[in-house]
C-alpha atoms as a PDB file:
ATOM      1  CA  UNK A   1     -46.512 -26.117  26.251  1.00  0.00           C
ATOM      2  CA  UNK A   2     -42.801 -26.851  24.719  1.00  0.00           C
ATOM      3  CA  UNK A   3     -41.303 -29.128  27.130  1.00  0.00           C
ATOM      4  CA  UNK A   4     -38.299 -30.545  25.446  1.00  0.00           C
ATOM      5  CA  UNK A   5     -35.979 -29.128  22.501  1.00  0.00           C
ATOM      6  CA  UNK A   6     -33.259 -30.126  19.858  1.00  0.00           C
ATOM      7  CA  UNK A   7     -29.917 -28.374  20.027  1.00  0.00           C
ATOM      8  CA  UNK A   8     -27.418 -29.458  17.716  1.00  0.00           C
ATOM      9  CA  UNK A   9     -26.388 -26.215  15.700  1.00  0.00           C
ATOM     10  CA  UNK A  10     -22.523 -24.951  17.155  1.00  0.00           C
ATOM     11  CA  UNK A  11     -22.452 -21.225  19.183  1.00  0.00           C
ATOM     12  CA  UNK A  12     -21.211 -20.007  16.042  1.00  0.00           C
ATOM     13  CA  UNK A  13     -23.268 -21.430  13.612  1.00  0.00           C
ATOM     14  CA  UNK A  14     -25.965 -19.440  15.643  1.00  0.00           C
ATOM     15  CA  UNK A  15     -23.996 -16.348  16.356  1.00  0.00           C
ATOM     16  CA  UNK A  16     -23.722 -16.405  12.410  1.00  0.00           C
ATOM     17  CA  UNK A  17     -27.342 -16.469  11.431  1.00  0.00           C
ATOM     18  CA  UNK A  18     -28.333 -14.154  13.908  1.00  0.00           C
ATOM     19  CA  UNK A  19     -25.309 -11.423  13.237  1.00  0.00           C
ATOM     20  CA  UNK A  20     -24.104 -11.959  16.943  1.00  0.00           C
ATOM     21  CA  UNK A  21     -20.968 -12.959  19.049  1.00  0.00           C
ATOM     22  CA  UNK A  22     -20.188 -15.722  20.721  1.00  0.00           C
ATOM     23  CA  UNK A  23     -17.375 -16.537  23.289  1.00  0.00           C
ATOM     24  CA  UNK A  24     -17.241 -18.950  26.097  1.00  0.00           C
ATOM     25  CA  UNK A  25     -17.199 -23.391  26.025  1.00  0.00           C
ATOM     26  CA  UNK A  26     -19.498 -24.604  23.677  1.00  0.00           C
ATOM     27  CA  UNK A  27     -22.739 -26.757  25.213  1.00  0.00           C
ATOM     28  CA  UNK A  28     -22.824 -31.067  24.364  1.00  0.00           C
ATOM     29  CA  UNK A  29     -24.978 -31.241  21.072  1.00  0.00           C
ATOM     30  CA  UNK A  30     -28.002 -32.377  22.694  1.00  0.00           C
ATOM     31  CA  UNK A  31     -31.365 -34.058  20.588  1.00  0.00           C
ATOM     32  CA  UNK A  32     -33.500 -34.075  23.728  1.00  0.00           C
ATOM     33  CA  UNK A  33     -33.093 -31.203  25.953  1.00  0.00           C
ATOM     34  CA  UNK A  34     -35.133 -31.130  29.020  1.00  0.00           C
ATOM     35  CA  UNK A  35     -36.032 -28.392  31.164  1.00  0.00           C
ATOM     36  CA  UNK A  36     -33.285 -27.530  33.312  1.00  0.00           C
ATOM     37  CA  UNK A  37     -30.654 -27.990  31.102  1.00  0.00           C
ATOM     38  CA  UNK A  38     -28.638 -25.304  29.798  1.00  0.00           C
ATOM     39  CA  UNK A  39     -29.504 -23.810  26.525  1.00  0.00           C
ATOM     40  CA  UNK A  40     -28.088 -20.944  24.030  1.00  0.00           C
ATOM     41  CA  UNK A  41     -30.111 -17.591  23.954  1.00  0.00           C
ATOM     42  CA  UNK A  42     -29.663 -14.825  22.089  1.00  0.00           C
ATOM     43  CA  UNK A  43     -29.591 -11.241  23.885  1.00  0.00           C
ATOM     44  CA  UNK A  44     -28.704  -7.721  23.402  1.00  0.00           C
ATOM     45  CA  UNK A  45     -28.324  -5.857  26.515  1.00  0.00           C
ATOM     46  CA  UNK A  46     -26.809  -2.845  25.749  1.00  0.00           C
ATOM     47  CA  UNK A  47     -28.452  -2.170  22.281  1.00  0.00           C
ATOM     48  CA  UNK A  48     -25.840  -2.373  20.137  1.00  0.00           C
ATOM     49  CA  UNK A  49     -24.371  -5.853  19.400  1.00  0.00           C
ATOM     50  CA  UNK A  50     -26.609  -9.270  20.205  1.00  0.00           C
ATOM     51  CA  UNK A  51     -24.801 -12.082  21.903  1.00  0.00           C
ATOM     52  CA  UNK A  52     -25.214 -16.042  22.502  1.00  0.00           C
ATOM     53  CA  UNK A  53     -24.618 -17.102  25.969  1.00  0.00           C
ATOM     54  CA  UNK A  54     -25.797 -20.158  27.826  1.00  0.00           C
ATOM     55  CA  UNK A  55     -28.934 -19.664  29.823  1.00  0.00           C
ATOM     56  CA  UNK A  56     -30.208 -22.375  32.735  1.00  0.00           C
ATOM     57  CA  UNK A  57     -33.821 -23.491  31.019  1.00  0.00           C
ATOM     58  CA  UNK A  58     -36.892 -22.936  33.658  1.00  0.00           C
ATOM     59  CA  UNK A  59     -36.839 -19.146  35.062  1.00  0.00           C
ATOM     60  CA  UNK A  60     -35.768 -18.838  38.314  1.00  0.00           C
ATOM     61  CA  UNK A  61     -37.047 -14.944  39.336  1.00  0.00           C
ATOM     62  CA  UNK A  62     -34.779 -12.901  41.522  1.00  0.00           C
ATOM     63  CA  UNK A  63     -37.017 -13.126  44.483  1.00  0.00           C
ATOM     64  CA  UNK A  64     -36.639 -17.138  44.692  1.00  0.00           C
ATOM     65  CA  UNK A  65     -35.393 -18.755  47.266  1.00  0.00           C
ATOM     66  CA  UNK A  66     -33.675 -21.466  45.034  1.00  0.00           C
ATOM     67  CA  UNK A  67     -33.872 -22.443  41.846  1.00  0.00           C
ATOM     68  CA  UNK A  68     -36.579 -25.612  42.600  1.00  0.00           C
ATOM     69  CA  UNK A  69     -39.238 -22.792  41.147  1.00  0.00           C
ATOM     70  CA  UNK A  70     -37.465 -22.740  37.656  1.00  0.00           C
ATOM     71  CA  UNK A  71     -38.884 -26.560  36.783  1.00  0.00           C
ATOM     72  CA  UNK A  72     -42.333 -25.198  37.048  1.00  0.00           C
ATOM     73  CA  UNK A  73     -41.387 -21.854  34.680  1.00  0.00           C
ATOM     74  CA  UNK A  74     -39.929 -23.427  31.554  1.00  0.00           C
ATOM     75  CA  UNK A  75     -42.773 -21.870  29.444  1.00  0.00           C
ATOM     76  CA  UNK A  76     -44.735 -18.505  29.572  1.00  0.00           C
ATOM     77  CA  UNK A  77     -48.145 -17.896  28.110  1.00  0.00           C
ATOM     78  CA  UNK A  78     -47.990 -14.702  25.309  1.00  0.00           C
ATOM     79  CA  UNK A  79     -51.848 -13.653  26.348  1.00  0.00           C
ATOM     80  CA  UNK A  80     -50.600 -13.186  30.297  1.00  0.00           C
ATOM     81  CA  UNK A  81     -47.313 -11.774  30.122  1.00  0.00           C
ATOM     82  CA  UNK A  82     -48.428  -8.204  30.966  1.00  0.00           C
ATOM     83  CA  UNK A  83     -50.150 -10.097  34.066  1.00  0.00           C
ATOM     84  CA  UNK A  84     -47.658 -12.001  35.709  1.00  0.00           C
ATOM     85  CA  UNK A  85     -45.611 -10.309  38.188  1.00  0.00           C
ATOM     86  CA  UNK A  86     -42.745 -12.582  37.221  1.00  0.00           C
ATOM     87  CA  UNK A  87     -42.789 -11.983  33.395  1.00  0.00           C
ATOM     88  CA  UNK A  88     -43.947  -8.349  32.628  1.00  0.00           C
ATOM     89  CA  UNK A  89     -41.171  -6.508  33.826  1.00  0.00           C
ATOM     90  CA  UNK A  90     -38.705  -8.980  31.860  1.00  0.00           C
ATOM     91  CA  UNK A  91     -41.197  -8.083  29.048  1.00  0.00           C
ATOM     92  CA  UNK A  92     -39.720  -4.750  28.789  1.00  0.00           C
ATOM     93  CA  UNK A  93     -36.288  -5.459  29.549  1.00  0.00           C
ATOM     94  CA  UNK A  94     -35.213  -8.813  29.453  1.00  0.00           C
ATOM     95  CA  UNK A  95     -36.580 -10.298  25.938  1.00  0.00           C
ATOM     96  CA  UNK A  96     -33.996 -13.169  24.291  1.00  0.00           C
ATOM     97  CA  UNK A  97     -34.188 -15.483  21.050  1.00  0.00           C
ATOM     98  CA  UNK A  98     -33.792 -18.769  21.567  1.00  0.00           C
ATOM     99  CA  UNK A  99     -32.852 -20.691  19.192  1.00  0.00           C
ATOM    100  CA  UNK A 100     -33.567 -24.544  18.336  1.00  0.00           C
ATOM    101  CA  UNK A 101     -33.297 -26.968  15.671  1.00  0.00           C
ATOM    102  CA  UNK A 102     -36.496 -28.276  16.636  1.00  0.00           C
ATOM    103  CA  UNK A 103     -39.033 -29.291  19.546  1.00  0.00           C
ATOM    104  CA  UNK A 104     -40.761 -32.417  20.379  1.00  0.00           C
ATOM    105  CA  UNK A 105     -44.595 -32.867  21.182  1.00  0.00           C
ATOM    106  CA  UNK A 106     -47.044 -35.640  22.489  1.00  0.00           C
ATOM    107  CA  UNK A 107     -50.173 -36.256  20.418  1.00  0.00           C
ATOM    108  CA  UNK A 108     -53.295 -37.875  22.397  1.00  0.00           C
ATOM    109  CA  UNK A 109     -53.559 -41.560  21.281  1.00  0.00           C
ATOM    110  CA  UNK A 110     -56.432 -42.590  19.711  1.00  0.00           C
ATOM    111  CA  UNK A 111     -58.511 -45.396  20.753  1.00  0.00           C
ATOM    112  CA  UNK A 112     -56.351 -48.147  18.503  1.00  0.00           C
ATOM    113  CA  UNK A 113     -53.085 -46.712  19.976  1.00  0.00           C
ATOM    114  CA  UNK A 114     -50.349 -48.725  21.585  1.00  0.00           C
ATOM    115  CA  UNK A 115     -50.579 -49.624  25.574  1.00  0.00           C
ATOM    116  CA  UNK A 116     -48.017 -49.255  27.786  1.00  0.00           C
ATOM    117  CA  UNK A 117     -46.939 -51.944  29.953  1.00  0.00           C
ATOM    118  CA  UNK A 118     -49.569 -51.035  32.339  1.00  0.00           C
ATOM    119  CA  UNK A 119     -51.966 -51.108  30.254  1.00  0.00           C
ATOM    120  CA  UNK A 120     -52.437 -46.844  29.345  1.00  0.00           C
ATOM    121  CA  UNK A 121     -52.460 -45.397  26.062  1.00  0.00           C
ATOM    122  CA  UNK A 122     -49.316 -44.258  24.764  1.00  0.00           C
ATOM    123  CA  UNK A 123     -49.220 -40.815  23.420  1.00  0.00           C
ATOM    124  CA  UNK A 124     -46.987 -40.741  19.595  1.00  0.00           C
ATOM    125  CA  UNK A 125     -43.974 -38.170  20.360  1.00  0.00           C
ATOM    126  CA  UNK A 126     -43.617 -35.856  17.351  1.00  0.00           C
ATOM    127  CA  UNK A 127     -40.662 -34.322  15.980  1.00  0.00           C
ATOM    128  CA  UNK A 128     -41.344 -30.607  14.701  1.00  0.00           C
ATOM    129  CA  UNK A 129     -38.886 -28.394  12.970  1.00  0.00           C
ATOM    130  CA  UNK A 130     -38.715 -25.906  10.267  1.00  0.00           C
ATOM    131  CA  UNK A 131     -39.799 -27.244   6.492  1.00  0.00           C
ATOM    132  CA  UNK A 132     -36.726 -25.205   5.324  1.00  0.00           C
ATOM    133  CA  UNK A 133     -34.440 -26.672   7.976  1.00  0.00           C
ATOM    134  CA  UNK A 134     -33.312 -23.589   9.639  1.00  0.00           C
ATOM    135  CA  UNK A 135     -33.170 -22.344  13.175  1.00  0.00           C
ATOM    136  CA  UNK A 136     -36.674 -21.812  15.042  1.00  0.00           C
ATOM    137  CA  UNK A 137     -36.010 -18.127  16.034  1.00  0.00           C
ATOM    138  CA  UNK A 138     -38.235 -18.838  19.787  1.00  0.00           C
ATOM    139  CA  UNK A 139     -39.387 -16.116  21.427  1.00  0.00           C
ATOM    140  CA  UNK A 140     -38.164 -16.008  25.783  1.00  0.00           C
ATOM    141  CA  UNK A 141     -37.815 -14.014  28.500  1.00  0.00           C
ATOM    142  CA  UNK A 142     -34.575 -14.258  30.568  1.00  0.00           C
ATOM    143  CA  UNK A 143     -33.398 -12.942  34.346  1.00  0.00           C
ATOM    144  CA  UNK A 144     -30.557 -13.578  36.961  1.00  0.00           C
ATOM    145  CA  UNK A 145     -30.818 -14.894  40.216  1.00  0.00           C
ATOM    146  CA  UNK A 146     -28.118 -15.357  43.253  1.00  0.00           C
ATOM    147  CA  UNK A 147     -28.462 -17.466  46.714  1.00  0.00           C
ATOM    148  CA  UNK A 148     -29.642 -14.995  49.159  1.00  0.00           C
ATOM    149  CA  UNK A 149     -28.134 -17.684  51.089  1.00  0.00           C
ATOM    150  CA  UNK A 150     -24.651 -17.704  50.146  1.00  0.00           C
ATOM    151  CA  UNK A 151     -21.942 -15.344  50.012  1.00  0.00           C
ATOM    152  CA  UNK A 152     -22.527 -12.080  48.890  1.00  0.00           C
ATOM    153  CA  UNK A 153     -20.073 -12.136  45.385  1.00  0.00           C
ATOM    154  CA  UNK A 154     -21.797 -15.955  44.846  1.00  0.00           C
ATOM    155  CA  UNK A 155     -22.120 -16.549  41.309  1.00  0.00           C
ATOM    156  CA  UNK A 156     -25.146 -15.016  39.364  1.00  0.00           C
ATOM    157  CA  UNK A 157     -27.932 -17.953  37.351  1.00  0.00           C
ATOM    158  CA  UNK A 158     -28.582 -16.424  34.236  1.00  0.00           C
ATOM    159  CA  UNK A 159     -32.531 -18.548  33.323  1.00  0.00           C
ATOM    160  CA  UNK A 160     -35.065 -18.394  30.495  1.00  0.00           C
ATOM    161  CA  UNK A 161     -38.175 -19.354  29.955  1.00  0.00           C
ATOM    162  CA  UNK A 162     -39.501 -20.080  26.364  1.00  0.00           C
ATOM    163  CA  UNK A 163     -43.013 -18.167  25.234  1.00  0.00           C
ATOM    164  CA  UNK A 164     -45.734 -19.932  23.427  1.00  0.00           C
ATOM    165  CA  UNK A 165     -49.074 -19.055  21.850  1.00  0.00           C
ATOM    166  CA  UNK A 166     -51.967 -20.402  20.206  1.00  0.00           C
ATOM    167  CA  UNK A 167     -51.348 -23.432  17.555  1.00  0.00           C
ATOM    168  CA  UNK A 168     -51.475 -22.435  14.368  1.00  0.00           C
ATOM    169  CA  UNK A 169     -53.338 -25.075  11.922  1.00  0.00           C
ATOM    170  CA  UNK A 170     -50.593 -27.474  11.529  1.00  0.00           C
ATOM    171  CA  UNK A 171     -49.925 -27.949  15.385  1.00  0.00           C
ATOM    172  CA  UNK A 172     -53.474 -27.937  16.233  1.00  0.00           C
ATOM    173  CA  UNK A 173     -53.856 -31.590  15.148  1.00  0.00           C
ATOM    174  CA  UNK A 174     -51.148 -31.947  18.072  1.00  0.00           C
ATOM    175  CA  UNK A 175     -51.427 -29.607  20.698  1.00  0.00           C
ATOM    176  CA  UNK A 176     -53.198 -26.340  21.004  1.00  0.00           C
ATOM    177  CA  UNK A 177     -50.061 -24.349  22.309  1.00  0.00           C
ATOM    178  CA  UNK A 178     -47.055 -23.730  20.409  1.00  0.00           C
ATOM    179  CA  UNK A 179     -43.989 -21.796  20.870  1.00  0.00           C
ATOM    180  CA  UNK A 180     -43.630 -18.275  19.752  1.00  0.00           C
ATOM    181  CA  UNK A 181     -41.662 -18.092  16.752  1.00  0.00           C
ATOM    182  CA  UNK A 182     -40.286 -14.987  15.534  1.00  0.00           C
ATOM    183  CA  UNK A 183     -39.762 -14.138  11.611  1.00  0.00           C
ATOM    184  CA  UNK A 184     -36.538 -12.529  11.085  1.00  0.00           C
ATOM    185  CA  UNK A 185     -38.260  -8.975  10.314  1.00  0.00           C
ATOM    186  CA  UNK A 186     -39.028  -9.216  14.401  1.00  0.00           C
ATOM    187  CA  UNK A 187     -35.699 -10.040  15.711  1.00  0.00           C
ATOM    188  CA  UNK A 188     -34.448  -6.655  16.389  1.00  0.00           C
ATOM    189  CA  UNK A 189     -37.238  -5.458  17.865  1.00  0.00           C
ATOM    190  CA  UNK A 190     -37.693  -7.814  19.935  1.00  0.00           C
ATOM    191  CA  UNK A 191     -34.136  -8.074  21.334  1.00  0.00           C
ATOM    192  CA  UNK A 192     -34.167  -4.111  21.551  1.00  0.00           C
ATOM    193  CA  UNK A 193     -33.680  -3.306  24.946  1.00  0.00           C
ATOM    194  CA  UNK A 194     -34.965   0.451  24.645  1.00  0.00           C
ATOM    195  CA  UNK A 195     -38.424  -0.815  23.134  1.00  0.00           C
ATOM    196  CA  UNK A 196     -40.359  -1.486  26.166  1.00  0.00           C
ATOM    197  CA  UNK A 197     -43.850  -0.813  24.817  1.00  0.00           C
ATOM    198  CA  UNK A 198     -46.334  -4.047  25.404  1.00  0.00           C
ATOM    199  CA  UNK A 199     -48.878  -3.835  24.116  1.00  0.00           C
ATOM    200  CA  UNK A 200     -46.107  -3.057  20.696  1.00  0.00           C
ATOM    201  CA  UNK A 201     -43.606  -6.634  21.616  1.00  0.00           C
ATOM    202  CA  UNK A 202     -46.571  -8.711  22.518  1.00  0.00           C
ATOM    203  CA  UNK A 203     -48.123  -8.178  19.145  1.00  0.00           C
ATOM    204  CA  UNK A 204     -45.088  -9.600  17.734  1.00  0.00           C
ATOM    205  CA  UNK A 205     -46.059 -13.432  19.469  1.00  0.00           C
ATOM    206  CA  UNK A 206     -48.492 -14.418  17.165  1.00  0.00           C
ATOM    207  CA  UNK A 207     -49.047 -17.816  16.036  1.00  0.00           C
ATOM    208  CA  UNK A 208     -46.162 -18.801  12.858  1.00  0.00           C
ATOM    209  CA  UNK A 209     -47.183 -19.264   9.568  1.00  0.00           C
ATOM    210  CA  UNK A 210     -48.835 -22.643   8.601  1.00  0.00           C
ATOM    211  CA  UNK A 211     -46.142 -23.165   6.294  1.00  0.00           C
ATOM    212  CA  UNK A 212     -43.453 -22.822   8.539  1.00  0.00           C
ATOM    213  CA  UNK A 213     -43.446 -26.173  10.024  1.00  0.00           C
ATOM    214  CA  UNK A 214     -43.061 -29.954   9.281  1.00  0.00           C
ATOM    215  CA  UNK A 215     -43.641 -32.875  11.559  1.00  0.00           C
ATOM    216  CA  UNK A 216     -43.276 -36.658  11.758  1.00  0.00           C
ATOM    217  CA  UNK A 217     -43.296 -39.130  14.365  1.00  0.00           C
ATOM    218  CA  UNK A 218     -40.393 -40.849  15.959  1.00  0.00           C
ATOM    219  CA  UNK A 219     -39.432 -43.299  18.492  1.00  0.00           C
ATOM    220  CA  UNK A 220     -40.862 -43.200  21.886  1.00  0.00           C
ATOM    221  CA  UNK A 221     -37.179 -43.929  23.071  1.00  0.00           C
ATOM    222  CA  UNK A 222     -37.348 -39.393  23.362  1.00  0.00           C
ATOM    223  CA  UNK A 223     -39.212 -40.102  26.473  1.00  0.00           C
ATOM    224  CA  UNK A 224     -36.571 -40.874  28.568  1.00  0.00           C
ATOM    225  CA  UNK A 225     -34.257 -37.729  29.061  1.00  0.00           C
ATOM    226  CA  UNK A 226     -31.518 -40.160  29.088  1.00  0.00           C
ATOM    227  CA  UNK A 227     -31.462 -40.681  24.977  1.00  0.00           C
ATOM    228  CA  UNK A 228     -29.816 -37.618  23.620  1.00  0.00           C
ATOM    229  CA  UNK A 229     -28.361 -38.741  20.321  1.00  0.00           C
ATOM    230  CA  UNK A 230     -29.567 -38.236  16.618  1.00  0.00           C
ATOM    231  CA  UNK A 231     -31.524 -41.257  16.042  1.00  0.00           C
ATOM    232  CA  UNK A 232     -34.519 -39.989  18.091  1.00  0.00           C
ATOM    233  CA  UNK A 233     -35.327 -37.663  15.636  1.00  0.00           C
ATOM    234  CA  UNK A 234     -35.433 -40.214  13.090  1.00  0.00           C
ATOM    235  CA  UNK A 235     -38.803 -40.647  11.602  1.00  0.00           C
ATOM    236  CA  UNK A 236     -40.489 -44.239  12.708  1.00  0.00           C
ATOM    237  CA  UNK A 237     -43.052 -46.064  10.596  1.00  0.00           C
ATOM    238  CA  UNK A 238     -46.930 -45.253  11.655  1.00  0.00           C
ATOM    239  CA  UNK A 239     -47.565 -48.150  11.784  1.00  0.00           C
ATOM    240  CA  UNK A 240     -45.049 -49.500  14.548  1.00  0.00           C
ATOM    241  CA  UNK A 241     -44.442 -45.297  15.851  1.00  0.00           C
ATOM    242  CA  UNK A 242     -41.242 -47.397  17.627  1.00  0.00           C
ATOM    243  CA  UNK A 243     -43.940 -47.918  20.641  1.00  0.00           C
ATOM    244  CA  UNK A 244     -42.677 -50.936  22.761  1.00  0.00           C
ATOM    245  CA  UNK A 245     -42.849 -51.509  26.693  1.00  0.00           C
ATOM    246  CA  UNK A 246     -39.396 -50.553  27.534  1.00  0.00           C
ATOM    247  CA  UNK A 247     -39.863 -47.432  25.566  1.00  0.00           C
ATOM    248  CA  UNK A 248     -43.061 -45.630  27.658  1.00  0.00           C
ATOM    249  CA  UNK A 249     -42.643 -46.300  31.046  1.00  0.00           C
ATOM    250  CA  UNK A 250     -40.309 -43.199  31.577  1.00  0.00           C
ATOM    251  CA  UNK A 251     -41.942 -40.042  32.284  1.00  0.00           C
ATOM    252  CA  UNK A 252     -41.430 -37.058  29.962  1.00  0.00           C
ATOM    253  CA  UNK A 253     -39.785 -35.195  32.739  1.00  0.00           C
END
């Protein structure tokens, strides 16, 4: 599962390192995104020239009757894609890149960990990002969506849900899911829209290299969707992991 994401890299800075254009009002720099929240994505609809745009985080398929559903889809399994009615045909058409600067996970707490204030282990949030500080290139499916509802030229939801896969070795001490990170050697392949073979894109969402990662912990202030600024991703001392009462009793979501 990848249930919240650091965005702090400009529309351009990302349109740069993906060789793709840009235009439209910039999102807040944001250190703890949370589903439903906008994010950028990277598409290429037509096949020629790939494009950042601002996508509503947590799929909300065209047959919905509101967008409640997208808070449930912020993540898609790789190994079910093909399955799911609401997934395989954006498989062939609908593929983005979504770029972050990093992601944040829970790891179980061990018997000695800290208690909350009612008394429950608290789980240590850590920080995860590339060990050459570059963009995470994530792998996501994206769709549109209008209120059946309301007028019939109502404004169209553009939503995206990130992919994961199996942990590679240096999540597994974390999590067992990860998301799907792309090398740059997959990018245009994936965002192809006239490749539309499955069994050929899903082979391309394969756990990252071991290598590609870093981690430490950091405050458990990045529960509360409320903190957004840099300091959460600050690394906290094992010893003290910034666990304190007022810190866990917000729910992740």
């Amino acid at each position: 599962m990848c249930g919240r994401v650091v965005s702090t890299s400009t529309p351009q800075q990302i349109a740069d390192f993906f060789g793709a254009s840009f235009e439209g009002d910039p999102l807040p720099v944001n250190y703890n995104v949370a589903p439903t929240t906008d994010v950028y994505a990277v598409v290429n609809e037509d096949g020629h020239e790939p494009a950042v745009r601002a996508f509503h985080w947590g799929l909300v398929p065209v047959w919905a009757k509101d967008t409640k559903i997208g808070s449930s889809m912020i993540n898609a399994r790789a190994e079910t894609l093909t399955e799911k009615p609401s997934f395989k045909g954006l498989l062939r058409k609908r593929r983005c890149i979504i770029p972050i600067d990093g992601f944040y996970e829970w790891q179980a707490p061990a018997l000695t960990a800290a208690l909350s204030a009612k008394g429950k282990p608290v789980k240590q949030p850590m920080f995860i990002h590339r060990s050459d500080s570059h963009l995470l290139a994530v792998a996501g499916l994206w769709t549109v969506w209008r209120d059946k509802a309301g007028p019939a030229d109502g404004p169209w939801l553009h939503s995206c849900t990130i992919i994961t896969t199996a942990a590679n070795d240096t999540m597994a001490s974390v999590h067992d899911r990860m998301p799907a990170i792309l090398p740059a050697s997959a990018w245009h392949e994936w965002l192809d829209p006239n490749i539309d073979d499955p069994d050929e894109l899903t082979q391309l969402l394969r756990p990252a290299p071991n290598d590609i990662l870093a981690m430490h912990r950091v405050s458990t202030a990045v529960n509360s969707v409320r903190n957004k600024g840099v300091e959460l991703i600050a690394e906290v001392d094992p010893e003290s992991s910034g666990v304190s009462a007022a810190t866990v009793t917000d729910s992740l979501f």
